[in-house]
N, C-alpha and C. Protein backbone atom coordinates (compact mmCIF):
# COMPACT_ATOMS: atom_id res chain seq x y z
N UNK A 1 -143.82 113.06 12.07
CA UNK A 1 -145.10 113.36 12.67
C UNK A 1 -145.75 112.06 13.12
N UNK A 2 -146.30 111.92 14.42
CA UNK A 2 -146.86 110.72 14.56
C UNK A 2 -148.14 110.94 14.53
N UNK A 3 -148.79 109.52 14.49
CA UNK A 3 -150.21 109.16 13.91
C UNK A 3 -150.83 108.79 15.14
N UNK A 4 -152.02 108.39 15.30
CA UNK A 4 -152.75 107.13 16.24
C UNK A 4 -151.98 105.95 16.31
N UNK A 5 -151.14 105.52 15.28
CA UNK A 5 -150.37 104.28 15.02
C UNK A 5 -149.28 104.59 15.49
N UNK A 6 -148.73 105.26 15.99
CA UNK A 6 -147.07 105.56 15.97
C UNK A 6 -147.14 105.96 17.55
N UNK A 7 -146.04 106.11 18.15
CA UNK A 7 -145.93 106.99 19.54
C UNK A 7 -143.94 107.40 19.40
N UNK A 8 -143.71 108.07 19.91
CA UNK A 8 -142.74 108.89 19.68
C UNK A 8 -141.89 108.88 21.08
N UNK A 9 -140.67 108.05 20.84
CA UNK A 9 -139.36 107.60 21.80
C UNK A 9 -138.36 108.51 21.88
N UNK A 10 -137.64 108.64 22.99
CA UNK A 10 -136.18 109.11 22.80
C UNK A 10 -135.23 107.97 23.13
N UNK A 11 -134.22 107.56 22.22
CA UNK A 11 -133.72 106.78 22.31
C UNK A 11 -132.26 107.16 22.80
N UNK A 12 -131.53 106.17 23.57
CA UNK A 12 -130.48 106.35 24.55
C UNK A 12 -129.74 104.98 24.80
N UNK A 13 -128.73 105.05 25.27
CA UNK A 13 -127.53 103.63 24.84
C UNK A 13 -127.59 103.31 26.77
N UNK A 14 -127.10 102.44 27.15
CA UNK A 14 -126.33 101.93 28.01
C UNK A 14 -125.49 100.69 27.92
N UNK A 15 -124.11 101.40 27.68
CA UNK A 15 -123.50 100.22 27.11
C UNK A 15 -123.61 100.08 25.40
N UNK A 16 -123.93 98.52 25.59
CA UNK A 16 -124.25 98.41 23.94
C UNK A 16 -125.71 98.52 23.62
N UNK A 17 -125.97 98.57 24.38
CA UNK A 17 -128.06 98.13 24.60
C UNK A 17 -128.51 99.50 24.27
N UNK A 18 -129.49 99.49 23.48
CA UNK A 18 -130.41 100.72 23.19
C UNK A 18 -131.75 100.80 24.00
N UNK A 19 -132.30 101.69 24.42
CA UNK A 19 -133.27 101.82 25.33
C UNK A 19 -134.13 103.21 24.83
N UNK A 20 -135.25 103.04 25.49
CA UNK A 20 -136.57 104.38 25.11
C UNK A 20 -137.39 104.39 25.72
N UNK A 21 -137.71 105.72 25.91
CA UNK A 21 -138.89 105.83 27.07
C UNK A 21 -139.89 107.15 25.60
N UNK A 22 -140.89 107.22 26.22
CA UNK A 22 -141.90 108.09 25.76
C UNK A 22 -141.33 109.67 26.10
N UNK A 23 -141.07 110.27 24.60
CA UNK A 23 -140.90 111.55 24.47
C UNK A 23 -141.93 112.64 25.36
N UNK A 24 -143.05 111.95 25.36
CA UNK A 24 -143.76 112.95 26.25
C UNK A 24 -143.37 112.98 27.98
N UNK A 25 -142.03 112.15 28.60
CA UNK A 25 -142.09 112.06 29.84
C UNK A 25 -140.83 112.94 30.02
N UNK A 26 -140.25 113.31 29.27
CA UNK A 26 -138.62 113.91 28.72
C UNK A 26 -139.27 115.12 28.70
N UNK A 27 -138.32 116.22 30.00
CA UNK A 27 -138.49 117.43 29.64
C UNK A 27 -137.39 117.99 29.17
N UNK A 28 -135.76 117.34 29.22
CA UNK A 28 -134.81 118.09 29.12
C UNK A 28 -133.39 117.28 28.81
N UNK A 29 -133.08 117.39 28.25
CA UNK A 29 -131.36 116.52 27.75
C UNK A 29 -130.38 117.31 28.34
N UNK A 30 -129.49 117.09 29.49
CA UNK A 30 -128.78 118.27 29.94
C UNK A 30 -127.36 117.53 30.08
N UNK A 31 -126.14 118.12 29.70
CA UNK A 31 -124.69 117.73 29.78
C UNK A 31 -124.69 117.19 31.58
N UNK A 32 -123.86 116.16 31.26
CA UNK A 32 -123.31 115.24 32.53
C UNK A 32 -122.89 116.16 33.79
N UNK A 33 -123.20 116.24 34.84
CA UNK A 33 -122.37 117.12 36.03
C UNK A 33 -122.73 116.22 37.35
N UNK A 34 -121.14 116.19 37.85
CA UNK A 34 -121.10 115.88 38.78
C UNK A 34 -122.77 116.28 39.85
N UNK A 35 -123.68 115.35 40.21
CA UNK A 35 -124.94 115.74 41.68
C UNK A 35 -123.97 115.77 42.83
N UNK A 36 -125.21 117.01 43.51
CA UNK A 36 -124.80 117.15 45.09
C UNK A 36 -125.18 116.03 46.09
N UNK A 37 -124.13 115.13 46.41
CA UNK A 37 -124.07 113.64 47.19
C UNK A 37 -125.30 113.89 48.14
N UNK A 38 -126.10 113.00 48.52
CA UNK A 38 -126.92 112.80 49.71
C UNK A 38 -126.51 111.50 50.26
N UNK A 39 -126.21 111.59 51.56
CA UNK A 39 -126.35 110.69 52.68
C UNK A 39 -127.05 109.73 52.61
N UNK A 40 -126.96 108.19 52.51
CA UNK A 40 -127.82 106.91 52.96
C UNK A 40 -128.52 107.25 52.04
N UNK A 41 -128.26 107.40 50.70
CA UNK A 41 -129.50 107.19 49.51
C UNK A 41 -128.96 106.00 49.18
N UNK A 42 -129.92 105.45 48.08
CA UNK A 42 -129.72 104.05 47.56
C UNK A 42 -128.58 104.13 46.80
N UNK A 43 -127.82 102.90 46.04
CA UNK A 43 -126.68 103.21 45.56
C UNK A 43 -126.15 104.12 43.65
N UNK A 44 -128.04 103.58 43.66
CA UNK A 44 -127.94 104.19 41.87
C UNK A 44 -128.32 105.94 42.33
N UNK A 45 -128.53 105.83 43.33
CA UNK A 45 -129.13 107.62 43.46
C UNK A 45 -127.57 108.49 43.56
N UNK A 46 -126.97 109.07 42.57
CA UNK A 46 -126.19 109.81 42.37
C UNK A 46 -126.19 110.82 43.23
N UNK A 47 -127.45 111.71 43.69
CA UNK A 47 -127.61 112.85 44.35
C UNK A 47 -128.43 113.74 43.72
N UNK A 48 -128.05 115.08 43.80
CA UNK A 48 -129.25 116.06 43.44
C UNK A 48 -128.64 117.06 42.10
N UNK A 49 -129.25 117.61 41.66
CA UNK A 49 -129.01 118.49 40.48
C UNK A 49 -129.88 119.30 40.36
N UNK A 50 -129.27 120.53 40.76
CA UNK A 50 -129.96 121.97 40.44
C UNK A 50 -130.71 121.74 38.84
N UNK A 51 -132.26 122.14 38.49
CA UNK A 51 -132.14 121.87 37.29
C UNK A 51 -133.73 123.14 37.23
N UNK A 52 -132.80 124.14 36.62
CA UNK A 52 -134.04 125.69 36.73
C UNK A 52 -134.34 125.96 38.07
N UNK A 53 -133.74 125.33 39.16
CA UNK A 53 -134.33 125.95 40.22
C UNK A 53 -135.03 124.79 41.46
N UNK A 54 -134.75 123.69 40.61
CA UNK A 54 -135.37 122.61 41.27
C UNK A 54 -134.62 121.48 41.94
N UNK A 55 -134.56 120.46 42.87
CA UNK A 55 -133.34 119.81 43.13
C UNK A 55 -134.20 118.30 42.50
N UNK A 56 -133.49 117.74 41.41
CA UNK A 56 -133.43 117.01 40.73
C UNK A 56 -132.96 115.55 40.98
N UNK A 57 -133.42 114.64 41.64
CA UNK A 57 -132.51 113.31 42.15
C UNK A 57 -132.13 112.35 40.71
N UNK A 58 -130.58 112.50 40.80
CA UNK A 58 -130.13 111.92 39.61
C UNK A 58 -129.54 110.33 39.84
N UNK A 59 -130.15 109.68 38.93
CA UNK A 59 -130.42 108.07 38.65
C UNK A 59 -129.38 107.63 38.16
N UNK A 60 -128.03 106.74 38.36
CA UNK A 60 -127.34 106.62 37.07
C UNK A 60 -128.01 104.98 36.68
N UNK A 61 -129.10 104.54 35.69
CA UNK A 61 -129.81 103.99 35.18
C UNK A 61 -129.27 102.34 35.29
N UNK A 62 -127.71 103.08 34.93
CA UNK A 62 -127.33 101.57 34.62
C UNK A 62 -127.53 100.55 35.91
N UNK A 63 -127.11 101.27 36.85
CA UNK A 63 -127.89 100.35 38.53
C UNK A 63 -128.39 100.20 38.86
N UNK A 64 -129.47 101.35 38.38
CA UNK A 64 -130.62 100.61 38.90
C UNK A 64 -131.22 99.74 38.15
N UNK A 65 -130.82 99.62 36.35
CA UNK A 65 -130.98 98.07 35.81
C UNK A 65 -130.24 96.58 36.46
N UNK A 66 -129.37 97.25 37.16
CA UNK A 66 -128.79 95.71 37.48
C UNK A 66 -126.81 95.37 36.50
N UNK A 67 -126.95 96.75 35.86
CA UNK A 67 -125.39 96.75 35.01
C UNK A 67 -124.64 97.03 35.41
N UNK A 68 -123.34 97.65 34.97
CA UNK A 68 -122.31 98.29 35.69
C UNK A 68 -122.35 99.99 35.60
N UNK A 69 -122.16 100.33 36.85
CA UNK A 69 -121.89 101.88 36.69
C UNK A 69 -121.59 102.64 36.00
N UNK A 70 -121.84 103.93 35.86
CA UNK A 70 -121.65 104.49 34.47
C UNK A 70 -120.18 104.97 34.89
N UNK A 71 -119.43 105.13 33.56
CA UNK A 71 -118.18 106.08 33.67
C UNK A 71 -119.13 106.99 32.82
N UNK A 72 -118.27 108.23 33.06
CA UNK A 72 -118.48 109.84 32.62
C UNK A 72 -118.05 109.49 31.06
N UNK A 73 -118.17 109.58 30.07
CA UNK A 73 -117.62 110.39 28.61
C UNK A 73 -118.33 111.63 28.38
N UNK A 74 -117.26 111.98 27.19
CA UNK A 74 -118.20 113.18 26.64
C UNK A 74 -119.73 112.71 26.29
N UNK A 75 -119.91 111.81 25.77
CA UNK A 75 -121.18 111.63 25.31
C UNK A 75 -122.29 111.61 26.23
N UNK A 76 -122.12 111.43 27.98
CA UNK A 76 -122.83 110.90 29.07
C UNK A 76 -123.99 112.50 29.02
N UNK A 77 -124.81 111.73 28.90
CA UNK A 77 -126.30 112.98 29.41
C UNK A 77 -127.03 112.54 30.49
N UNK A 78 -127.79 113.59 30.85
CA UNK A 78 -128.72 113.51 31.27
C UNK A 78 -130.21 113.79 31.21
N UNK A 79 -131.29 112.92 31.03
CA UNK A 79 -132.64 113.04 30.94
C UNK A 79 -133.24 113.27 31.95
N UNK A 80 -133.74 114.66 31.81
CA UNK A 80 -134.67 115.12 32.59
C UNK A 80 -136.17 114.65 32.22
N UNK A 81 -136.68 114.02 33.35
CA UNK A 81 -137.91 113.08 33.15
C UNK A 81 -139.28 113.18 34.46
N UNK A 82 -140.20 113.66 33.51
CA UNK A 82 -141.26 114.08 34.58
C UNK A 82 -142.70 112.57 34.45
N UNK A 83 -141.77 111.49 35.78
CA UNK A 83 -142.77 110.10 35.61
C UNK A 83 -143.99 110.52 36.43
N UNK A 84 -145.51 109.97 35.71
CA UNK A 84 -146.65 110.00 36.40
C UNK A 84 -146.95 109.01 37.26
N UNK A 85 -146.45 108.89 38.90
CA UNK A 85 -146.60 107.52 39.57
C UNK A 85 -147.75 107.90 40.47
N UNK A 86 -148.25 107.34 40.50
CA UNK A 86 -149.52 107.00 41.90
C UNK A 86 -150.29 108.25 42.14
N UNK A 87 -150.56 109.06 41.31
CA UNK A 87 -151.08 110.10 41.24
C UNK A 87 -150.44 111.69 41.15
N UNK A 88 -149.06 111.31 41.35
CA UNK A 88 -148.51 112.43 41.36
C UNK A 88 -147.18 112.19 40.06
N UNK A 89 -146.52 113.33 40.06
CA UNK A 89 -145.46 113.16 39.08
C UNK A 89 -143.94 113.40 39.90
N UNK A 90 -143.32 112.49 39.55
CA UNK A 90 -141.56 112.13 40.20
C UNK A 90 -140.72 112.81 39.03
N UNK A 91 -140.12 113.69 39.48
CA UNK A 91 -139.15 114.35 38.43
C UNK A 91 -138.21 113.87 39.03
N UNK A 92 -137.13 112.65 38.02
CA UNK A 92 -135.55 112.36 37.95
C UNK A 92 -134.52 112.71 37.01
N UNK A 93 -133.27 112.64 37.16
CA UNK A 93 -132.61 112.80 36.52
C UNK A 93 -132.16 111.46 36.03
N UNK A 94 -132.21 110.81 34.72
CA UNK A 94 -131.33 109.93 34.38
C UNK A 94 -130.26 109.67 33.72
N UNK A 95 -129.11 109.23 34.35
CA UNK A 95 -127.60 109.08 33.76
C UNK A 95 -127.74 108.26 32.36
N UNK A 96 -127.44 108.59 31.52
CA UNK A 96 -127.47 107.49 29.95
C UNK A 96 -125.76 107.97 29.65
N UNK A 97 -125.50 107.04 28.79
CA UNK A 97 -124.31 106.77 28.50
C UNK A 97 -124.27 107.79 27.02
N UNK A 98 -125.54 108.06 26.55
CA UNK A 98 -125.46 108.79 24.90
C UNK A 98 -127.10 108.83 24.90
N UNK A 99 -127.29 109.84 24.20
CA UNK A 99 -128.79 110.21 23.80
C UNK A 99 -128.99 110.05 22.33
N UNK A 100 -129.83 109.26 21.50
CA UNK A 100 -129.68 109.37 20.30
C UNK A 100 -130.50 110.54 19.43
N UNK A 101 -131.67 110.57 19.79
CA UNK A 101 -133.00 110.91 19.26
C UNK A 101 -134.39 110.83 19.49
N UNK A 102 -134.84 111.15 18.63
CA UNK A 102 -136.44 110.91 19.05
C UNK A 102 -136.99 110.24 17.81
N UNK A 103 -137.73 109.33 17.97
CA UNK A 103 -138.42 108.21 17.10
C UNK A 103 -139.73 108.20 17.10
N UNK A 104 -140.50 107.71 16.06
CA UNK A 104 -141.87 107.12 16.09
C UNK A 104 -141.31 105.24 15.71
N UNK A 105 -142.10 104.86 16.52
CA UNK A 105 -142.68 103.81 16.72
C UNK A 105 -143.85 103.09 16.04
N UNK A 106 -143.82 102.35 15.50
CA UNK A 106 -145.68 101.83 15.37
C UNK A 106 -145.87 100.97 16.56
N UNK A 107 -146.93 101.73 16.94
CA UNK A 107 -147.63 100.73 17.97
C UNK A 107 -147.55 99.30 17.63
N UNK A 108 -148.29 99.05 16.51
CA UNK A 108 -148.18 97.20 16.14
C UNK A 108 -146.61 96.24 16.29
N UNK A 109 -145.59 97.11 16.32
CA UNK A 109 -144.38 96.50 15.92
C UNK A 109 -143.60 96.60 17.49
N UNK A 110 -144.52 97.63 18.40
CA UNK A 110 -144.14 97.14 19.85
C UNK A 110 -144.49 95.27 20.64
N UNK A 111 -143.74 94.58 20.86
CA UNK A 111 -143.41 93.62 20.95
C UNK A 111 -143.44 93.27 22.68
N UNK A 112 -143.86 92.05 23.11
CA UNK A 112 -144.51 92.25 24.60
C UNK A 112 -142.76 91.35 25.00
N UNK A 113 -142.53 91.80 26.17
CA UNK A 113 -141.23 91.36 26.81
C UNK A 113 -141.24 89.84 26.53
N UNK A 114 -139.33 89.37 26.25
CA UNK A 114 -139.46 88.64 26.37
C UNK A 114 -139.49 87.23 27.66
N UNK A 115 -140.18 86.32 26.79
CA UNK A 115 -140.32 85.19 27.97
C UNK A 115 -139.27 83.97 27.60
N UNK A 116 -138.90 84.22 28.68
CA UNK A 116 -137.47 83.05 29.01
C UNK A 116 -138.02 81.68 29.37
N UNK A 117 -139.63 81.44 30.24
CA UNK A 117 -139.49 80.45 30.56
C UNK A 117 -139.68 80.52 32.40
N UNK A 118 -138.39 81.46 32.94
CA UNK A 118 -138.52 81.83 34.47
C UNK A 118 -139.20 83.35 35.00
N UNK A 119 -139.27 83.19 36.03
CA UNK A 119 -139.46 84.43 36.37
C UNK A 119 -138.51 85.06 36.43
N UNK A 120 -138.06 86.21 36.06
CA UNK A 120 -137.14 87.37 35.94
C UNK A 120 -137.69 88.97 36.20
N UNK A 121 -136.56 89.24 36.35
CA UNK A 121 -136.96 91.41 36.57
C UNK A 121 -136.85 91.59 35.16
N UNK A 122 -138.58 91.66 34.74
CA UNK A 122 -138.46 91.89 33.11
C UNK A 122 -139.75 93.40 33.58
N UNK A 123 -139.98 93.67 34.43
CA UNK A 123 -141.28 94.37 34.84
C UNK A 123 -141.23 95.89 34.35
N UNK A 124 -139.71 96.26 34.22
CA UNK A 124 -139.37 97.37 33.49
C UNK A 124 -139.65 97.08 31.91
N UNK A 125 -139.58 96.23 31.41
CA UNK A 125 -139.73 96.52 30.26
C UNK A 125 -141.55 96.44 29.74
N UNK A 126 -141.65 98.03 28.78
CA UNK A 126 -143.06 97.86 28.83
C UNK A 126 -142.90 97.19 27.51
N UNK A 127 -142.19 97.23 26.53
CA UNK A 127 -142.36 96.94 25.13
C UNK A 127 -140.38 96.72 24.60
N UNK A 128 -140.45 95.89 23.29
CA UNK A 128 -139.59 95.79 22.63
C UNK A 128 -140.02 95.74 21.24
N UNK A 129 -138.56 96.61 20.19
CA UNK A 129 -138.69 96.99 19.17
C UNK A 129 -137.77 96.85 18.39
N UNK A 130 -137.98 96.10 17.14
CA UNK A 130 -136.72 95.69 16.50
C UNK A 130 -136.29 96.89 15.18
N UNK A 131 -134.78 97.14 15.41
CA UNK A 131 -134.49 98.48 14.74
C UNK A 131 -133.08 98.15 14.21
N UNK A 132 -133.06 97.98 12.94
CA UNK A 132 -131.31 98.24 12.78
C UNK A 132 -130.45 96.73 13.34
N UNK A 133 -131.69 95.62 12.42
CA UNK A 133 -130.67 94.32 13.05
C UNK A 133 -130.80 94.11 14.57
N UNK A 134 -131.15 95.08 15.88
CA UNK A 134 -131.03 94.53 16.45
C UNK A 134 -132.77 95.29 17.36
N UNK A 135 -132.53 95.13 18.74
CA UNK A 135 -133.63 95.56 19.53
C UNK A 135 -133.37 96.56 20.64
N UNK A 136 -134.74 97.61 20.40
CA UNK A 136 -134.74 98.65 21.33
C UNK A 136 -135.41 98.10 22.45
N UNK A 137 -135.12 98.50 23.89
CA UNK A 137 -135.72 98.39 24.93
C UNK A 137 -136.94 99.56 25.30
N UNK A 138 -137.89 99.47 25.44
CA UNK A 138 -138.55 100.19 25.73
C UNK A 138 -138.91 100.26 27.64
N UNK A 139 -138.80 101.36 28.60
CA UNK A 139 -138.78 101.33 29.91
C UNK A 139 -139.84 101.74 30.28
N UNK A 140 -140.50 100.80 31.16
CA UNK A 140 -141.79 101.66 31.72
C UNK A 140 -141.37 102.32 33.05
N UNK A 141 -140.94 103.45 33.17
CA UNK A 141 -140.22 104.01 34.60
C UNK A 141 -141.44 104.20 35.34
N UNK A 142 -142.65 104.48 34.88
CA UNK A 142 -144.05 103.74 36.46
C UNK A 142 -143.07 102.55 37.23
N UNK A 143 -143.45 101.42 36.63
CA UNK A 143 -142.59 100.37 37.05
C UNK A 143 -141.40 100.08 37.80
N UNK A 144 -140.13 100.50 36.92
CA UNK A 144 -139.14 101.03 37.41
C UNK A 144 -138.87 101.62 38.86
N UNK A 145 -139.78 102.56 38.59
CA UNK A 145 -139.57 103.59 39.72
C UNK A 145 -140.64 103.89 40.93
N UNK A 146 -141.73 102.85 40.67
CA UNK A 146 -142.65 102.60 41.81
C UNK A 146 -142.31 102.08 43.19
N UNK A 147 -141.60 101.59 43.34
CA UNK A 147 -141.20 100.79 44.54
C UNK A 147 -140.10 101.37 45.30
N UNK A 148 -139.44 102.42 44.24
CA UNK A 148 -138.16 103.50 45.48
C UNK A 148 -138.74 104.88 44.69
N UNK A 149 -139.90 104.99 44.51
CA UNK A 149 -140.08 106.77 43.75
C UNK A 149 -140.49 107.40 45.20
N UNK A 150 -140.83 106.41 46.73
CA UNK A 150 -141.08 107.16 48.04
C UNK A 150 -139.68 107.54 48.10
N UNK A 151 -138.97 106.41 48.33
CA UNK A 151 -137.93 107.05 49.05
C UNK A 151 -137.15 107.87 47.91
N UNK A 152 -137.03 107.69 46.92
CA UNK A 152 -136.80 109.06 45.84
C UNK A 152 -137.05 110.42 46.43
N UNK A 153 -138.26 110.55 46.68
CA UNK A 153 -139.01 111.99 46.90
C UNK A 153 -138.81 112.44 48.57
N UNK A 154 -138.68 111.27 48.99
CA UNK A 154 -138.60 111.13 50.39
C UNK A 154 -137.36 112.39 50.48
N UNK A 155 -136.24 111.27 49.91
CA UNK A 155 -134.67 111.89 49.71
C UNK A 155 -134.66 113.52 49.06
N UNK A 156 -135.46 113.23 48.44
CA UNK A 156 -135.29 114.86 47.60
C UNK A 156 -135.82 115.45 48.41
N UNK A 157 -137.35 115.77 49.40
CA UNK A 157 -137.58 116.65 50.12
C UNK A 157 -136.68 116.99 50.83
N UNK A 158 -136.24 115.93 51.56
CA UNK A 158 -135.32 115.69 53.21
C UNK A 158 -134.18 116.68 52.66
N UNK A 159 -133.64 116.43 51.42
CA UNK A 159 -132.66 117.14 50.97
C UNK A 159 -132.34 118.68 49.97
N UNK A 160 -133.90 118.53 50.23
CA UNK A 160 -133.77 119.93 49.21
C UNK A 160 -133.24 121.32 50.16
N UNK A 161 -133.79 121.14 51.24
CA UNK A 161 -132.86 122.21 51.98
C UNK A 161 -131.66 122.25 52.35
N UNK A 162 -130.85 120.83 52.37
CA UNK A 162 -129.76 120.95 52.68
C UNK A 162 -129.29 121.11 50.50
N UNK A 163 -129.58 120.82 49.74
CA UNK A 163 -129.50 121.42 48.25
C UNK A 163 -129.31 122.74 48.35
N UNK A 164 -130.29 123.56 49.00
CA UNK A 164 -130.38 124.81 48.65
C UNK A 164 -129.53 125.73 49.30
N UNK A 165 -128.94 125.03 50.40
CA UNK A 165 -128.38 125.89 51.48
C UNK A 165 -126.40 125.58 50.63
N UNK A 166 -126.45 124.18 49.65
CA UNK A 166 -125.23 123.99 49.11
C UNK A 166 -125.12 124.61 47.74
N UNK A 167 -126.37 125.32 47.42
CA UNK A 167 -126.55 126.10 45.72
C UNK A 167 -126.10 127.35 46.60
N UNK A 168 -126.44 127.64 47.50
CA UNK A 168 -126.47 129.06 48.44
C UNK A 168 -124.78 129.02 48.45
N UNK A 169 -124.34 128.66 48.90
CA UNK A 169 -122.52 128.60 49.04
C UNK A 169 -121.97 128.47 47.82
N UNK A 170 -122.66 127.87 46.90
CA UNK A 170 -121.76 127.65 45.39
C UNK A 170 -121.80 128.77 45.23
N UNK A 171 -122.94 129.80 45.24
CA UNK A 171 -123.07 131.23 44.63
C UNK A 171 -121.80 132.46 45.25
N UNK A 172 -121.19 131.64 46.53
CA UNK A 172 -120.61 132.56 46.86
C UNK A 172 -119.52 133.12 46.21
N UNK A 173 -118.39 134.41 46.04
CA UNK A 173 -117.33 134.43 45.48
C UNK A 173 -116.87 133.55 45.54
N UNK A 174 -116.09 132.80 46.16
CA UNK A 174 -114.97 132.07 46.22
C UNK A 174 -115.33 130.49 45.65
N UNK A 175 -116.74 130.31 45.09
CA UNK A 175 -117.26 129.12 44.44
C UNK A 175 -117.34 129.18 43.39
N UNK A 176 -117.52 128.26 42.55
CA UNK A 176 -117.72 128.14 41.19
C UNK A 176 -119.45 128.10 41.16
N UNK A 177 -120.36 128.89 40.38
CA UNK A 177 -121.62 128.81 40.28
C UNK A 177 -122.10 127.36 39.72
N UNK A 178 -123.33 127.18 40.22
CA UNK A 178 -123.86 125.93 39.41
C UNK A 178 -124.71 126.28 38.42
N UNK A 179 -124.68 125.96 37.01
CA UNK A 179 -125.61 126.37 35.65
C UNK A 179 -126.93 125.58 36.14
């Protein structure tokens, strides 16, 4: 149960690195599936994902941190994530390599990024947290995702009809349905 003191993470791997965003931005943990490709999107934008009805632009995280691409395992999920940017809310899908849980935090023991000295792409990180010998990353996806959440949404409008018209053909006999 969290307090005024605490705030409550879901924690997730890339690689060896542990990472967390705020449980309240997480609507959904959903098994890995191949997205429906879009044209001239950026290179971490996977594509789209039917998700209840909605076309979902899926992130694989690790690129757009700057890591290496994800391979698929069994363990690969996806976080369904509803970010509050610029007045409105950006629903993505993000590729993680493993989902762990959900955590409380103490606020006091959130830790301000570290400083190297240079300037660096540290702007994603809102906080760090030391857990288990080593440190959680905490992501501020405002941040993150302010500077391509246009062309994010851009992409997802532009593409939700050509989405719907490719959910429309999956449904047919001779397709495999999309869950």
């Amino acid at each position: 149960m969290s307090s005024d003191q605490e705030a409550q993470f879901v924690t997730f791997s890339l690689g060896a690195e542990i990472f967390a965003v705020p449980v309240d931005v997480v609507r959904e943990i959903l098994d890995h599936e191949e997205a429906f490709r879009i044209p001239h999107g950026p290179e971490y934008l996977l594509g789209l994902r039917d998700v209840r009805g909605q076309g979902v632009p899926v992130i694989d995280l690790r690129l757009r941190l700057g890591m290496s691409r994800t391979d698929k395992t069994p363990h690969t999920r996806i976080l369904v994530i509803d970010v509050p940017i610029a007045g409105r809310i950006l629903t993505l899908g993000l590729v993680a390599d493993r989902v762990y849980e959900v955590v409380p935090f103490q606020k006091s023991r959130i830790e301000s990024p570290p400083d190297i000295g240079i300037a660096w792409r540290s702007d994603y990180i809102a906080g760090v947290v030391r857990r288990d010998g080593g440190f959680v990353v905490i992501v501020d996806l405002a941040r993150l995702f302010s500077d391509s959440g246009s062309a994010l949404s851009s992409s997802a409008l532009s593409s939700s009809a050509l989405a719907s018209s490719a959910l429309t053909n999956l449904a047919q006999p001779d397709h495999q349905s999309v869950a």
